[in-house]
Protein backbone atom coordinates (compact mmCIF):
# COMPACT_ATOMS: atom_id res chain seq x y z
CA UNK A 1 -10.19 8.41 7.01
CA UNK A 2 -11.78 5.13 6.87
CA UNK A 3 -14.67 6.22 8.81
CA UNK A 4 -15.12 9.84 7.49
CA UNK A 5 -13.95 9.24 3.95
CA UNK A 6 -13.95 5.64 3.04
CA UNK A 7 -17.34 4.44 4.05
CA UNK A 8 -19.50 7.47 3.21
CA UNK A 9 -17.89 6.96 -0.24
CA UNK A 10 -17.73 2.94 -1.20
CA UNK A 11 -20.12 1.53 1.75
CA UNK A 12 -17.28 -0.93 2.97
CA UNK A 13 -13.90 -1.53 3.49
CA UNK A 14 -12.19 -4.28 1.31
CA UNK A 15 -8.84 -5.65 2.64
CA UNK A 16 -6.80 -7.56 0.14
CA UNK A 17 -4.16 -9.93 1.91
CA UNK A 18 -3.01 -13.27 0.97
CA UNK A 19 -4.72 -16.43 2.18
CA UNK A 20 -1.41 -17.35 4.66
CA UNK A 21 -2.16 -13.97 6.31
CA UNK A 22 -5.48 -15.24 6.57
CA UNK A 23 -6.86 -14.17 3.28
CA UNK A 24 -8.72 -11.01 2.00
CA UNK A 25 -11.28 -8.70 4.51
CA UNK A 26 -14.38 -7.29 3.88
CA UNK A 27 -16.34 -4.89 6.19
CA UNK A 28 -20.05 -3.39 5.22
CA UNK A 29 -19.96 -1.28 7.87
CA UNK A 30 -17.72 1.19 9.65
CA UNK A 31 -18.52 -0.20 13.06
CA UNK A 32 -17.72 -3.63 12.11
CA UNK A 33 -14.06 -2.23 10.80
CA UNK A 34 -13.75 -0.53 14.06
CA UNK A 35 -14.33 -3.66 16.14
CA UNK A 36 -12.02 -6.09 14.08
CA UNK A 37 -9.25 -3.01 14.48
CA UNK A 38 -9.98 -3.08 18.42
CA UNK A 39 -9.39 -6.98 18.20
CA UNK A 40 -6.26 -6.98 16.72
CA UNK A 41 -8.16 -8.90 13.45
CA UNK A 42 -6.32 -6.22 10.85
CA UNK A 43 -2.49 -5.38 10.79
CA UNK A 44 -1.18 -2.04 10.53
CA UNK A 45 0.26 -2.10 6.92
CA UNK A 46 -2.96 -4.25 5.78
CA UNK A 47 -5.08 -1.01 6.56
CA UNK A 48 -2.71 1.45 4.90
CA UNK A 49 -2.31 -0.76 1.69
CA UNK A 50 -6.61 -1.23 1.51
CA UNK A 51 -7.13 3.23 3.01
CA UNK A 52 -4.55 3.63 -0.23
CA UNK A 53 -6.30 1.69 -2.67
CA UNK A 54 -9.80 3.14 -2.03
CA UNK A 55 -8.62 6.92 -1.84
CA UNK A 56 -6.74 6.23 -5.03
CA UNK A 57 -10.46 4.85 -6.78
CA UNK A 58 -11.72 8.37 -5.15
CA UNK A 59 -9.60 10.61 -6.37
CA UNK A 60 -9.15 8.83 -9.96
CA UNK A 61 -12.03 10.83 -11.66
CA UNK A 62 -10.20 14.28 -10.23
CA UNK A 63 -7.02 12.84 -11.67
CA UNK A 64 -8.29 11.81 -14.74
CA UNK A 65 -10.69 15.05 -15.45
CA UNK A 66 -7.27 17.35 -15.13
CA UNK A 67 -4.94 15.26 -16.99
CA UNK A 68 -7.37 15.73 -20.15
CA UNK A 69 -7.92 19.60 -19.19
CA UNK A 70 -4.72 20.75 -18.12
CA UNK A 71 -5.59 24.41 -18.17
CA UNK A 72 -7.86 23.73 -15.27
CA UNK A 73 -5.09 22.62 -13.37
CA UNK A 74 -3.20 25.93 -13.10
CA UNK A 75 -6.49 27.67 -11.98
CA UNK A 76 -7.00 24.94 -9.04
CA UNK A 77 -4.14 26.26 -6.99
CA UNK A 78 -3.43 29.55 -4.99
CA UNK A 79 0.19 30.91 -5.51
CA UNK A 80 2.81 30.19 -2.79
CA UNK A 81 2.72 32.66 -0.12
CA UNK A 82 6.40 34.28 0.72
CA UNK A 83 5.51 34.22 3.93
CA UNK A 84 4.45 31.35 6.13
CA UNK A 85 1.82 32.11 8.20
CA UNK A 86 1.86 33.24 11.53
């Protein structure tokens, strides 16, 4: 996600953590994510709390363009399927 997603998207990588955790992250590149992840620089829960964040600032125009044109919403969806696929 961070690779594919993240830093096609916002061009880094911003990890906020407080300063007796060793204070907040920033990475420009995906490469130099990658090799602080390989280190052991960024904890587990520190990447899923900054991956949240970002997708959230992604997806906010989506959310915000069907909450004011909720008509569109219905229309953005294929019915359930009875049957699960096989």
């Amino acid at each position: 996600i961070v690779r594919y997603v993240i830093f096609p998207w916002e061009h880094r990588l911003r990890i906020r953590r407080p300063e007796k955790f060793g204070g907040p992250l920033e990475y420009e590149s995906s490469a130099a994510f990658e090799a602080a992840w390989v280190r052991g620089e960024i904890h587990p829960q520190d990447l899923k709390a900054a991956a949240a964040e970002a997708l959230d600032r992604l997806v906010a125009p989506v959310r915000t363009y069907l909450a004011a044109h909720p008509d569109v919403a219905p229309q953005s969806f294929l019915p359930a399927s009875p049957d699960p696929p096989s």
